[in-house]
C-alpha atoms as a PDB file:
ATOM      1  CA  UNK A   1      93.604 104.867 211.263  1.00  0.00           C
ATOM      2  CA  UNK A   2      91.513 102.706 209.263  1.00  0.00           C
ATOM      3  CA  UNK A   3      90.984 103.607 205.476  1.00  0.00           C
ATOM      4  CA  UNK A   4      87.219 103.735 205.654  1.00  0.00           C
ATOM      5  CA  UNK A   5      85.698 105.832 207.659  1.00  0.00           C
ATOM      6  CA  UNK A   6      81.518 106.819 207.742  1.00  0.00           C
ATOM      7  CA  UNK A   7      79.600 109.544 206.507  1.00  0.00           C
ATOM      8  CA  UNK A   8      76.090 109.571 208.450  1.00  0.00           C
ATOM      9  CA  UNK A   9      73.236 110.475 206.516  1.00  0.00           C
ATOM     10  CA  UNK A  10      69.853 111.385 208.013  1.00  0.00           C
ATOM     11  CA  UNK A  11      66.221 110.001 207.147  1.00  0.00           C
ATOM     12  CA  UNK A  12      62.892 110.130 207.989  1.00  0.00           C
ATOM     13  CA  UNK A  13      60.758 107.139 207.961  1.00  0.00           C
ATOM     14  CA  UNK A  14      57.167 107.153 208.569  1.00  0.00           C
ATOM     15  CA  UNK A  15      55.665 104.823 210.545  1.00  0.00           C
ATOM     16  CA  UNK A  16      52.995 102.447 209.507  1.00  0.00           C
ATOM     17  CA  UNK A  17      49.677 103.082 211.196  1.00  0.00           C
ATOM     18  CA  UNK A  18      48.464 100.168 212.992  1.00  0.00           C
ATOM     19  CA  UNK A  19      45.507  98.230 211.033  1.00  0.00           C
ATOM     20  CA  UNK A  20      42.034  98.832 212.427  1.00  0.00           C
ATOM     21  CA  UNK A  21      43.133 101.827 214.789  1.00  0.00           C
ATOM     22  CA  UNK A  22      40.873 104.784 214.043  1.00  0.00           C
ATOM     23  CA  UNK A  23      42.644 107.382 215.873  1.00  0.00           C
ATOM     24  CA  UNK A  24      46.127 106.969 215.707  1.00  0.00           C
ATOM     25  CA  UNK A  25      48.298 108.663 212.998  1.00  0.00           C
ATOM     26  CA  UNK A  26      51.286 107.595 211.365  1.00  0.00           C
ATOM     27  CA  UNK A  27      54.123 108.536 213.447  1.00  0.00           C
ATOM     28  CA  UNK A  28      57.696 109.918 212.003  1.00  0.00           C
ATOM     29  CA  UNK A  29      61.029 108.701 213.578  1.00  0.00           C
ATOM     30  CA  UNK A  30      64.452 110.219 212.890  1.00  0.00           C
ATOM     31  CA  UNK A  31      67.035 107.030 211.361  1.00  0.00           C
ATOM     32  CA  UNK A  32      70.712 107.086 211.134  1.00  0.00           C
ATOM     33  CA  UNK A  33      71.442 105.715 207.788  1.00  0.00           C
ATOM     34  CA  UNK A  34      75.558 104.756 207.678  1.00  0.00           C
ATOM     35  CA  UNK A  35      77.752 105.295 204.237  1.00  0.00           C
ATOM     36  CA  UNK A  36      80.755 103.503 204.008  1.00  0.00           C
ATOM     37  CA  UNK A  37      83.399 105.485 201.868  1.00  0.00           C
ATOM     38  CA  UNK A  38      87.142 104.677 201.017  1.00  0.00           C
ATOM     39  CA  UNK A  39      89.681 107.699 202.583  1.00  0.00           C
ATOM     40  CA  UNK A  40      91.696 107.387 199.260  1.00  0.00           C
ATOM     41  CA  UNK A  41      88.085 107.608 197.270  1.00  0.00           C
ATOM     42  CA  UNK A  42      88.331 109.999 194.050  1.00  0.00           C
ATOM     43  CA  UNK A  43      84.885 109.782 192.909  1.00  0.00           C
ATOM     44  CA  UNK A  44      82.202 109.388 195.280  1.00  0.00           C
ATOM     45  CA  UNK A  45      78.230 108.971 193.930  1.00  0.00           C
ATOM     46  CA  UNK A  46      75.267 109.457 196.506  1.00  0.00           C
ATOM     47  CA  UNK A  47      72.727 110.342 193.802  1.00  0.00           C
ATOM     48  CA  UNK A  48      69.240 110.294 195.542  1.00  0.00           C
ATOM     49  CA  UNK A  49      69.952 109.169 198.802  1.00  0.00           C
ATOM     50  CA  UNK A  50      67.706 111.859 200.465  1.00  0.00           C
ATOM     51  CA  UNK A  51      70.576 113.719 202.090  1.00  0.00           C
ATOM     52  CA  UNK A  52      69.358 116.764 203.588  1.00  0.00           C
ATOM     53  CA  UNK A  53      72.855 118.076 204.791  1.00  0.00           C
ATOM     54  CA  UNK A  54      76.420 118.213 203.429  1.00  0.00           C
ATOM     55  CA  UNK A  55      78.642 116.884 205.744  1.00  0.00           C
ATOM     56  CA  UNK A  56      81.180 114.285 206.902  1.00  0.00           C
ATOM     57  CA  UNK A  57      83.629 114.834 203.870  1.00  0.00           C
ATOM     58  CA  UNK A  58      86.488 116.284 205.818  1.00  0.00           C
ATOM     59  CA  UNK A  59      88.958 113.232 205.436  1.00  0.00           C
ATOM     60  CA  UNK A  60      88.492 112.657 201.697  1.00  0.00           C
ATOM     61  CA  UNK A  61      91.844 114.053 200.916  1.00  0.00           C
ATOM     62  CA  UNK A  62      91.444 113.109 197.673  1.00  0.00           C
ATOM     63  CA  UNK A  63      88.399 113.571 196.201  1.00  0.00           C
ATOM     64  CA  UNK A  64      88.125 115.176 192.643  1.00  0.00           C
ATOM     65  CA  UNK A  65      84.223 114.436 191.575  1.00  0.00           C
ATOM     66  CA  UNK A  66      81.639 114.513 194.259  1.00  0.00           C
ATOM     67  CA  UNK A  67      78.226 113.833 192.902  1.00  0.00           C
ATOM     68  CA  UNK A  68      74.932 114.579 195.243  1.00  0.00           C
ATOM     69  CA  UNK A  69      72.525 114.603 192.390  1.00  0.00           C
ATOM     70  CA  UNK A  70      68.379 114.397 193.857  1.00  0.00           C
ATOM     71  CA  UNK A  71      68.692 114.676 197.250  1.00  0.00           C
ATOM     72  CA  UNK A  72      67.591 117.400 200.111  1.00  0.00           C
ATOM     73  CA  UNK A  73      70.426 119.954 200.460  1.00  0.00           C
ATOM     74  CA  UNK A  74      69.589 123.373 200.741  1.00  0.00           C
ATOM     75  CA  UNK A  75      72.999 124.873 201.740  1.00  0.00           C
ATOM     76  CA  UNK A  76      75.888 124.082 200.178  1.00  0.00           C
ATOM     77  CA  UNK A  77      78.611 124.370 203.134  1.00  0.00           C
ATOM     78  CA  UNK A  78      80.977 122.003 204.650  1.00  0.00           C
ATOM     79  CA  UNK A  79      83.292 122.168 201.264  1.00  0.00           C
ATOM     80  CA  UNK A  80      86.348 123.225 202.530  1.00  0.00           C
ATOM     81  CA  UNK A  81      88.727 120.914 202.714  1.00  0.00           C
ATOM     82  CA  UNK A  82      87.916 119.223 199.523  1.00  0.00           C
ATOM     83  CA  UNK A  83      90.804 121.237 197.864  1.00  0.00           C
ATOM     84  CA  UNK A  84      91.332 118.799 195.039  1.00  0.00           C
ATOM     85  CA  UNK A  85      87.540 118.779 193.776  1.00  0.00           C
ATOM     86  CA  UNK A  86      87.422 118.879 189.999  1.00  0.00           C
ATOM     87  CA  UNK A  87      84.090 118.289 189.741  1.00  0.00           C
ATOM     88  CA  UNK A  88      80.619 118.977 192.240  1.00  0.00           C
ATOM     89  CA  UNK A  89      77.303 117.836 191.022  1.00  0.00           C
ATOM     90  CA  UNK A  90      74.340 119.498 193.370  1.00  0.00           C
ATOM     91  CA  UNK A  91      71.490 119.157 190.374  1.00  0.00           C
ATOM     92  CA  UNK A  92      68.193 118.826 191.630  1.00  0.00           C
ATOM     93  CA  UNK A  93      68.106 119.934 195.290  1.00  0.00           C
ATOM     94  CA  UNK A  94      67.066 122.762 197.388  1.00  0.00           C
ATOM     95  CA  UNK A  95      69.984 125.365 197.449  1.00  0.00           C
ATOM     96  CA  UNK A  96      69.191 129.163 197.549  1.00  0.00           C
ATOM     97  CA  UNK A  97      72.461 130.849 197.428  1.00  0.00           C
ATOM     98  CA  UNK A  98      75.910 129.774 195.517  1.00  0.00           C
ATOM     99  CA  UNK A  99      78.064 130.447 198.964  1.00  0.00           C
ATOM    100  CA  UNK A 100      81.324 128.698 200.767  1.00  0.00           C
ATOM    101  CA  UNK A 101      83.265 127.779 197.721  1.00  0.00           C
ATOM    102  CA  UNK A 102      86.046 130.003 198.228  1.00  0.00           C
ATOM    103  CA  UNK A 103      88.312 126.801 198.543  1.00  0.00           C
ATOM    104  CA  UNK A 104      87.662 124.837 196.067  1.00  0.00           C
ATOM    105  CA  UNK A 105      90.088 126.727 193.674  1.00  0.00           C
ATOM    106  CA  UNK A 106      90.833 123.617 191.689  1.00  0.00           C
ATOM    107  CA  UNK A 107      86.650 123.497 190.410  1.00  0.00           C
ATOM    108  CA  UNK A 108      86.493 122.772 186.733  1.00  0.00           C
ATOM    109  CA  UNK A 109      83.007 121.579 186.603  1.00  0.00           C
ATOM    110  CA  UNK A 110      79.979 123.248 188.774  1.00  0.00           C
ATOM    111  CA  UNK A 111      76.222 121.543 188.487  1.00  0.00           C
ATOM    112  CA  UNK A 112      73.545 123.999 190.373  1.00  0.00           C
ATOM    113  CA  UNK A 113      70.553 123.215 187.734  1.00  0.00           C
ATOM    114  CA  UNK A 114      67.089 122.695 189.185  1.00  0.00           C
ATOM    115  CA  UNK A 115      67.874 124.090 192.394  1.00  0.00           C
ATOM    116  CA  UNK A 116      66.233 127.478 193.672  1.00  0.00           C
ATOM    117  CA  UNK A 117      69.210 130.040 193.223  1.00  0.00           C
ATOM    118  CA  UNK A 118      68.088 133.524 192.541  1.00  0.00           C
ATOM    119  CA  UNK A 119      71.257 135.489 192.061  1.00  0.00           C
ATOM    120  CA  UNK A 120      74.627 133.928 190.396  1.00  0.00           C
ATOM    121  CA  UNK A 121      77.477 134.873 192.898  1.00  0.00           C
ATOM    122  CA  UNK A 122      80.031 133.437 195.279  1.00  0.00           C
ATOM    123  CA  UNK A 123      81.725 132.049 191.971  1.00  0.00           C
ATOM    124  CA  UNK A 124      84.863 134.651 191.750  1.00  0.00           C
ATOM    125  CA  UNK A 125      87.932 132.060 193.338  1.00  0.00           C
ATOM    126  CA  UNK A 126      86.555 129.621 190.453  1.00  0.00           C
ATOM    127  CA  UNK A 127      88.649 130.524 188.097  1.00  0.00           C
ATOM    128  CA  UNK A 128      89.679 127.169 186.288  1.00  0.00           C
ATOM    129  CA  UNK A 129      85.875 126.913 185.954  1.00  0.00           C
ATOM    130  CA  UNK A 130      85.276 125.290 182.430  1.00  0.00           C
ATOM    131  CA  UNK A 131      81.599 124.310 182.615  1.00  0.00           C
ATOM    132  CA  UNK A 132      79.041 125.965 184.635  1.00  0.00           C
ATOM    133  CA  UNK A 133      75.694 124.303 184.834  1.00  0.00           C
ATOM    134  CA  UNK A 134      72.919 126.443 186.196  1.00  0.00           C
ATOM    135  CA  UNK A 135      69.291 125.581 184.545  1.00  0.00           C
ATOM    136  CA  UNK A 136      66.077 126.009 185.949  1.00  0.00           C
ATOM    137  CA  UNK A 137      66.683 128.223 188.623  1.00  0.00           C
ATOM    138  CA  UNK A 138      65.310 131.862 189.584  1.00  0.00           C
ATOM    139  CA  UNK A 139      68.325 133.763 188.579  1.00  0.00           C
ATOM    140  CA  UNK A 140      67.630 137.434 186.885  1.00  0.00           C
ATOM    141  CA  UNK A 141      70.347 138.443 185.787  1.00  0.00           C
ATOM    142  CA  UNK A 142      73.967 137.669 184.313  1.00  0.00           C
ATOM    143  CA  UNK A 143      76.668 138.387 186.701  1.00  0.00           C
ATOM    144  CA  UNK A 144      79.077 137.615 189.198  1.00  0.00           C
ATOM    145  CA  UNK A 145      81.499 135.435 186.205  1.00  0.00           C
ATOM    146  CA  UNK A 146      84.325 138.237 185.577  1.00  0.00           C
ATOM    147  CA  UNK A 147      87.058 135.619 186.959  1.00  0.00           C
ATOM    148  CA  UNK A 148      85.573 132.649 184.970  1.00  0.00           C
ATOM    149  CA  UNK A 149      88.124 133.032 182.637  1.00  0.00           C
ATOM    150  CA  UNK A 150      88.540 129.747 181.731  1.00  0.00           C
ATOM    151  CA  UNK A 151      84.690 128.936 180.987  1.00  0.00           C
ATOM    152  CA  UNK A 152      83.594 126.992 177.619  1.00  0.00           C
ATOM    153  CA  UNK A 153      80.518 126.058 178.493  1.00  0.00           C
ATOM    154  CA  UNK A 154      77.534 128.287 180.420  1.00  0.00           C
ATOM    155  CA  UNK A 155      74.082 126.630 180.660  1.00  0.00           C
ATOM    156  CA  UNK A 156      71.541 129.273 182.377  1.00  0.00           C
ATOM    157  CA  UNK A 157      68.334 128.005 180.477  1.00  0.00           C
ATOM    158  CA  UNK A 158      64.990 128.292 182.008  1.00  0.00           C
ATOM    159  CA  UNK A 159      65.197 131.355 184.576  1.00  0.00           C
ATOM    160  CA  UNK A 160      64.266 134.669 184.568  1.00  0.00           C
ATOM    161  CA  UNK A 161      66.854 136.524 182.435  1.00  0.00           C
ATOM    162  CA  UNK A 162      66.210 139.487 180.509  1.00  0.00           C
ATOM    163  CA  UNK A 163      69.227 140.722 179.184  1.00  0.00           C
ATOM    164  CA  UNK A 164      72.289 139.165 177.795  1.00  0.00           C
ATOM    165  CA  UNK A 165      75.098 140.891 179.728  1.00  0.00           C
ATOM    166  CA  UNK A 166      77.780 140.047 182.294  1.00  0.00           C
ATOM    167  CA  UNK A 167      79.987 137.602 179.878  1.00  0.00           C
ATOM    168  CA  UNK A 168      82.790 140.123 178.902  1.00  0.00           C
ATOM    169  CA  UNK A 169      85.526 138.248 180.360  1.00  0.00           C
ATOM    170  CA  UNK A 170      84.541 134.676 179.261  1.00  0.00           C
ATOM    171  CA  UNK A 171      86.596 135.156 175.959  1.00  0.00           C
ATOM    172  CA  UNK A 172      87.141 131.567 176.137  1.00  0.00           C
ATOM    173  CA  UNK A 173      83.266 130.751 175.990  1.00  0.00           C
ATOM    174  CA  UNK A 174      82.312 128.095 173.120  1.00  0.00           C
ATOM    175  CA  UNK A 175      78.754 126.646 173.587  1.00  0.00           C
ATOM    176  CA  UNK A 176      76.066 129.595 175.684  1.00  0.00           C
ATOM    177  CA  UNK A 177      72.705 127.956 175.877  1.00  0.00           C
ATOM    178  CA  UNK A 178      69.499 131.223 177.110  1.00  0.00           C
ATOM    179  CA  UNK A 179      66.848 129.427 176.345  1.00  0.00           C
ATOM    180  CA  UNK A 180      63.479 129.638 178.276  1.00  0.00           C
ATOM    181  CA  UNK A 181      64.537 133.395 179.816  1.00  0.00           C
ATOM    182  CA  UNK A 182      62.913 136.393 178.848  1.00  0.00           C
ATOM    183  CA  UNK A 183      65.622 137.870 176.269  1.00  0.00           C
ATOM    184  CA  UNK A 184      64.393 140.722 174.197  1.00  0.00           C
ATOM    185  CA  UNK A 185      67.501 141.637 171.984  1.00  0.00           C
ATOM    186  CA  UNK A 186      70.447 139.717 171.050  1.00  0.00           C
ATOM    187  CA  UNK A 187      73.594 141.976 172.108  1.00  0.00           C
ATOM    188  CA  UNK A 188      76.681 142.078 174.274  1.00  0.00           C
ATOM    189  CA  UNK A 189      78.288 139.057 172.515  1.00  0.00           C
ATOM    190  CA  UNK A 190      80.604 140.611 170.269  1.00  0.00           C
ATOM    191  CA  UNK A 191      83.825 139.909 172.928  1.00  0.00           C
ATOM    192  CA  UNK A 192      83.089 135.800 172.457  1.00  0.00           C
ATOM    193  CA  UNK A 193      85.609 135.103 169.432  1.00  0.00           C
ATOM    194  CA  UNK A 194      85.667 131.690 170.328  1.00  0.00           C
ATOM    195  CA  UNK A 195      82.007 130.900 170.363  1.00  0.00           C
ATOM    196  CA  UNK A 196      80.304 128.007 168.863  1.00  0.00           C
ATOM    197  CA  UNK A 197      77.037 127.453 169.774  1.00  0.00           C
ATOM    198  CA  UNK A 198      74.252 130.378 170.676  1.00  0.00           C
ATOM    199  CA  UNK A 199      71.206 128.518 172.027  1.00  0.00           C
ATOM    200  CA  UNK A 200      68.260 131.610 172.712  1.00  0.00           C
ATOM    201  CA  UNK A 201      64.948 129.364 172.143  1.00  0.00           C
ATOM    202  CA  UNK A 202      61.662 130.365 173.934  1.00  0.00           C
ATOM    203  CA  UNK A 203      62.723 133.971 174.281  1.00  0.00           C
ATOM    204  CA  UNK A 204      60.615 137.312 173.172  1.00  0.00           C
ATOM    205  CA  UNK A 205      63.431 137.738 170.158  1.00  0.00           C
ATOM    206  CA  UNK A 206      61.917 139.570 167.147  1.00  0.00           C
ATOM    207  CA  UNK A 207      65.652 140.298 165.154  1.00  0.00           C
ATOM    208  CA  UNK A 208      67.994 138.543 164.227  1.00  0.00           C
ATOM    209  CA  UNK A 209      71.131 140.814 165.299  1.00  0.00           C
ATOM    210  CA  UNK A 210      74.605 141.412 166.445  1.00  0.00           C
ATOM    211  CA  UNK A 211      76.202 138.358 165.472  1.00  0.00           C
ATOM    212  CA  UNK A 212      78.623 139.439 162.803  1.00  0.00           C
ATOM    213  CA  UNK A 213      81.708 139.227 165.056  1.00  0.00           C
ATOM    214  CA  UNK A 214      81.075 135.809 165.978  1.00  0.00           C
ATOM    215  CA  UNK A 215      83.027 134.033 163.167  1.00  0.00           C
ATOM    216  CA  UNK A 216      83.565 130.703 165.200  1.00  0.00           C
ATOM    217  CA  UNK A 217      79.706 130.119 165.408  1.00  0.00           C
ATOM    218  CA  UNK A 218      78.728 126.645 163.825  1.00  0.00           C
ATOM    219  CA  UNK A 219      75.238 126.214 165.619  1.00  0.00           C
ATOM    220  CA  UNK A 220      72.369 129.117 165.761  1.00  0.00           C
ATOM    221  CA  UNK A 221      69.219 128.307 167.825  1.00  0.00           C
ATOM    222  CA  UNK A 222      66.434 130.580 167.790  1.00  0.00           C
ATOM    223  CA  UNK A 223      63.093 128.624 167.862  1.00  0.00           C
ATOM    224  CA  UNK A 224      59.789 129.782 169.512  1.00  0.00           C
ATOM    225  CA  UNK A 225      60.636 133.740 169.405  1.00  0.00           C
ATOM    226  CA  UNK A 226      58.700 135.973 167.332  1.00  0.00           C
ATOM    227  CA  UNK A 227      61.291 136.275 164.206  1.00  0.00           C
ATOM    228  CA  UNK A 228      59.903 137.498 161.069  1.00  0.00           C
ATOM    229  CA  UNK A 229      63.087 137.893 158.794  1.00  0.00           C
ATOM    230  CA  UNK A 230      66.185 135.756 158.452  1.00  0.00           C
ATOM    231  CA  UNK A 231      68.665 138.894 158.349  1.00  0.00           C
ATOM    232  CA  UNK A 232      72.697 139.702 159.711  1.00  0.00           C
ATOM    233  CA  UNK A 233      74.016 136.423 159.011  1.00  0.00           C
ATOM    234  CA  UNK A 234      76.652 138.009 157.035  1.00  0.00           C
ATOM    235  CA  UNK A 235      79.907 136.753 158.007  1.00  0.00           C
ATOM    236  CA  UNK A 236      78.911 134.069 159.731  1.00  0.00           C
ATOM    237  CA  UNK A 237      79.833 129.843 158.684  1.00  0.00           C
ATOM    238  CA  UNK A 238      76.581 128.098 159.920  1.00  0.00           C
ATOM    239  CA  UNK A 239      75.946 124.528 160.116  1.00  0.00           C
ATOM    240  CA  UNK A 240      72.781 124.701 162.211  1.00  0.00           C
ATOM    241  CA  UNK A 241      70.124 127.423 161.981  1.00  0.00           C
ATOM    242  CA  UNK A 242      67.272 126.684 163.991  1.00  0.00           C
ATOM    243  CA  UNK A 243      63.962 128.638 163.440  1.00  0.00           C
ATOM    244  CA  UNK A 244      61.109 126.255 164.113  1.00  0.00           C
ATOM    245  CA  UNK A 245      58.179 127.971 165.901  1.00  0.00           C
ATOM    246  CA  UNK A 246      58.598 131.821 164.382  1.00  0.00           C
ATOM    247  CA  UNK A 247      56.814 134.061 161.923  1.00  0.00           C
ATOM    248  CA  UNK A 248      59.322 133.412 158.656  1.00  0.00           C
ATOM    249  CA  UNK A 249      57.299 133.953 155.166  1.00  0.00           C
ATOM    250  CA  UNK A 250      60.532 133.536 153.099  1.00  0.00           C
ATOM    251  CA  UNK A 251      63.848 132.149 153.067  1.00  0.00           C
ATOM    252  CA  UNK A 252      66.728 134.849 152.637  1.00  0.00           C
ATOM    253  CA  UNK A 253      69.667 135.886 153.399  1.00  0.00           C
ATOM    254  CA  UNK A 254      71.120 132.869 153.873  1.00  0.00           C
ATOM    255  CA  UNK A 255      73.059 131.584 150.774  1.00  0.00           C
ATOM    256  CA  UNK A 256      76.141 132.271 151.335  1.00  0.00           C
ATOM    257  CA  UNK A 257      75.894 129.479 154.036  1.00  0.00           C
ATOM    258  CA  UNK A 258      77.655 126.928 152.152  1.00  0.00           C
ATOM    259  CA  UNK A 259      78.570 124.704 155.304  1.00  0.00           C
ATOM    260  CA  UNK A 260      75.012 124.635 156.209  1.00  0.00           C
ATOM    261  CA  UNK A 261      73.359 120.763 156.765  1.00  0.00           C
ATOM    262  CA  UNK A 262      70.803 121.244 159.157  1.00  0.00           C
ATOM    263  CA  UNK A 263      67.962 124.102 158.598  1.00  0.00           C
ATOM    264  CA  UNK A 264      64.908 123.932 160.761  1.00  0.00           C
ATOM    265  CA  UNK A 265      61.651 126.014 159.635  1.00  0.00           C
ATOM    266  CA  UNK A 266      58.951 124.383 161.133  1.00  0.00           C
ATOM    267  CA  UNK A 267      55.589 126.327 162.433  1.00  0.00           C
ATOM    268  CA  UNK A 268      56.455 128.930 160.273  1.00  0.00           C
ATOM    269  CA  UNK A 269      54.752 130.942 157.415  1.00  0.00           C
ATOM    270  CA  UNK A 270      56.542 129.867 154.543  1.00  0.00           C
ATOM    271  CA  UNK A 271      54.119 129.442 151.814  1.00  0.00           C
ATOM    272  CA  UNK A 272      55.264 129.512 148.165  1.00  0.00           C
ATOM    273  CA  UNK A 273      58.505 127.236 146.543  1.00  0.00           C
ATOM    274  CA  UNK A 274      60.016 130.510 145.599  1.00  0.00           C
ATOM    275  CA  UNK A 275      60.366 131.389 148.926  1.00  0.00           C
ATOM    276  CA  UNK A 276      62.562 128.397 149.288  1.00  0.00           C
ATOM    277  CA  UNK A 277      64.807 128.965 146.336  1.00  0.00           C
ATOM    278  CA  UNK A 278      68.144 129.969 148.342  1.00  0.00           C
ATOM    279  CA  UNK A 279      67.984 126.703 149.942  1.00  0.00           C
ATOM    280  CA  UNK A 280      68.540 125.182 146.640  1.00  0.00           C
ATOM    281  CA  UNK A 281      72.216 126.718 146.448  1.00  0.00           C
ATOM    282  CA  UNK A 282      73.650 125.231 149.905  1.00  0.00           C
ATOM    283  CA  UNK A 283      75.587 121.981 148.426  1.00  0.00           C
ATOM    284  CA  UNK A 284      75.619 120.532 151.806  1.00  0.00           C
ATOM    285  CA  UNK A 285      72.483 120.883 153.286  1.00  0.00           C
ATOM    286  CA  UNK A 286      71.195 117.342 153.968  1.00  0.00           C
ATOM    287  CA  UNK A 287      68.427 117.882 156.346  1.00  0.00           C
ATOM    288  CA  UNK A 288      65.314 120.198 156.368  1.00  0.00           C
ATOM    289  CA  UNK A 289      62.457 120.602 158.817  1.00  0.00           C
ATOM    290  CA  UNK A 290      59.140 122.595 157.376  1.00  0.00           C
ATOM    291  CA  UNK A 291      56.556 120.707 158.608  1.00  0.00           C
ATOM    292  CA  UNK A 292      53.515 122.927 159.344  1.00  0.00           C
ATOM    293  CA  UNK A 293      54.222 125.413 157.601  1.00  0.00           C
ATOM    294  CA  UNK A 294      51.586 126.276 155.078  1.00  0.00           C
ATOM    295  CA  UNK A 295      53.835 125.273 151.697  1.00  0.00           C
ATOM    296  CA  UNK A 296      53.915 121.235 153.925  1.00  0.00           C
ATOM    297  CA  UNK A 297      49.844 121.054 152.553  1.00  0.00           C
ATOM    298  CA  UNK A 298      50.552 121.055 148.911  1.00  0.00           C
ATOM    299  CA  UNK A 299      50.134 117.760 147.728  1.00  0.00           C
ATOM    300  CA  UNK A 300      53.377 118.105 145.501  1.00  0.00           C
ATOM    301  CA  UNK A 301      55.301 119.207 148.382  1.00  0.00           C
ATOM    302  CA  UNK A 302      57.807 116.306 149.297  1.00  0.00           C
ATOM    303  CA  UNK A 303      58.729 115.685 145.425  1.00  0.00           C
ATOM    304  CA  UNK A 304      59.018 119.114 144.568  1.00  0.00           C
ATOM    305  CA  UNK A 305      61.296 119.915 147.644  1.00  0.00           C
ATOM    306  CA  UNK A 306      63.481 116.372 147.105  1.00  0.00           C
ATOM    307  CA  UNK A 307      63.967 117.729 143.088  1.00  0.00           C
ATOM    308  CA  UNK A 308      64.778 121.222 143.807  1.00  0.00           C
ATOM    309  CA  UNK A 309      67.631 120.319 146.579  1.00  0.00           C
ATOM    310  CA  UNK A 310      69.956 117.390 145.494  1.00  0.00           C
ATOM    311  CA  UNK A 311      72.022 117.196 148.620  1.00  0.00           C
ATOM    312  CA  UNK A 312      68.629 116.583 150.777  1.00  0.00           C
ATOM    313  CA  UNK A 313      68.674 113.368 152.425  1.00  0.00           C
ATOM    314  CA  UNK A 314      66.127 113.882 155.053  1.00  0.00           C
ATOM    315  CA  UNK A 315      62.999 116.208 154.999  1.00  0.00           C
ATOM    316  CA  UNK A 316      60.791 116.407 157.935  1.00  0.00           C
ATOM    317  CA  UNK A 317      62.777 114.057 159.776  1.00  0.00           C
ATOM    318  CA  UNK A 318      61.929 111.312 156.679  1.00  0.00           C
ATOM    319  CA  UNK A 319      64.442 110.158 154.498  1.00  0.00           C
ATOM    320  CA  UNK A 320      64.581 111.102 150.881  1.00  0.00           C
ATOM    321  CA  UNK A 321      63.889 108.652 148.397  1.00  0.00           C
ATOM    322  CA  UNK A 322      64.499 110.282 144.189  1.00  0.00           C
ATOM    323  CA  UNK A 323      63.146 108.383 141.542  1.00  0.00           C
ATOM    324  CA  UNK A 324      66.013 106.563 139.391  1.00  0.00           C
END
């Protein structure tokens, strides 16, 4: 048998209208485009190809990353005999429903984002899952990831989420990104030991809460919620607190931050220099963002900021320049 073998993928092509005719439409005929792929392939690529089925992979013995980025599909299917698949990219399709993966036990990596899922199941053989991808969909609720065991990395930004729930077994999660949902409270996440980076932006979060457990936590993102307070940092070794877009008047609670280089405060309420005083004992803070907030109109307000921070090297995304 040959090594290459074909993988049909089908089109439709409109037909031109011919020039001058007043009555006839522009007709649509079915086309048989071919795909040429090597039987011993590992990788194969058919971003945007308009593929409106997944098919025709049955003698790729060997495949380990299958990408089918932009394209048609609407049902994932057709899967199983891709046993060695480390990696399936299906961003930006059509696909409803997470179904007919049972096989694909050796799945590290899973891409669903901008599809049109609405409930996160189908994912319990996955279990050497380490990144699950799953933005922009129409999912509700967190669920369905009790045998993701291995999972470091869970993207479900930009859906319709309300409650953080459902990760109890994903002690080895590291980086959890919520942003665009619906969340009300920060909770449930006390069980994440190993957890890095908490991404919640564009939530209805008025409290900051619940995060004293999470020692490993390095990066903190809570812009465009409807925070009032910087509060229950205690215990935690930040190097990224993100507030831009809240309702902050005053900087507190935060100086015993002393790994902290990046703090972001802009479109906030912060008014006064005193309000910025425990910003002046983090000796590694090196960038600042507080750019429209009411205390970024004082005409002293670079120079005075610069002086009273001497690790500051950028403010408002502009370098720092001190007078010798």
């Amino acid at each position: 048998m040959s090594k290459k073998q074909k993988v049909e993928e089908s089109q439709s092509a409109a037909a031109a209208a011919k020039k001058g005719s007043s009555d006839e439409n522009a007709n649509k005929e079915e086309e048989i485009d071919t795909i040429e792929l090597d039987a011993t392939a590992k990788d194969v690529d058919l971003t945007r190809r308009r593929i409106k089925k997944i098919e025709g992979f049955e003698f790729l013995h060997n495949l380990e990353n299958l990408c089918l980025r932009w394209n048609l599909i609407s049902k994932m299917e057709n899967l199983s005999s891709l046993v060695k698949l480390v990696e399936l990219d299906l961003y930006d399709n059509q696909i409803t429903k997470i179904e007919n993966l049972d096989a694909l036990v050796n799945l590290e990596s899973l891409d669903l984002c901008y599809n049109r899922i609405t409930k996160l199941e189908g994912l319990s053989t996955l279990k050497k899952v380490k990144t699950l991808f799953i933005m922009h969909n129409k999912i509700e609720k967190i669920e369905g990831l009790e045998n993701l065991t291995e999972l470091y990395y869970l993207e479900l930004g930009d859906n319709r989420i309300n409650k953080i729930e459902g990760l109890d077994n994903c002690k080895k999660l590291e980086r959890l990104m919520l942003g665009a949902n619906q969340i009300k409270k920060i909770e449930n996440l006390n069980h994440l030991p190993a957890l890095k980076m908490l991404s919640l932006p564009g939530n209805a979060i008025v409290k900051i809460e619940n995060l004293n457990n999470l020692t490993a936590m390095k990066e903190l993102y809570l812009s465009q919620n409807g925070i009032k307070f910087i509060e229950n940092l205690d215990g935690l070794d930040l190097e990224i607190l993100d507030l831009n877009y809240n309702r902050i008047e005053k900087v507190q609670n935060v100086s015993h931050l002393k790994n902290l280089t990046d703090f972001w405060a802009r479109h906030n309420k912060i008014s006064e220099y005193k309000d910025l005083e425990e910003l002046t004992k983090l000796p590694n803070l090196s960038l600042v963002y507080l750019e429209f907030c009411p205390i970024a109109s004082k005409s002293d307000y670079r120079e005075t900021v610069i002086a009273a921070i001497p690790s500051l090297q950028r403010l408002d995304a502009e370098y720092c320049f001190r007078k010798l």
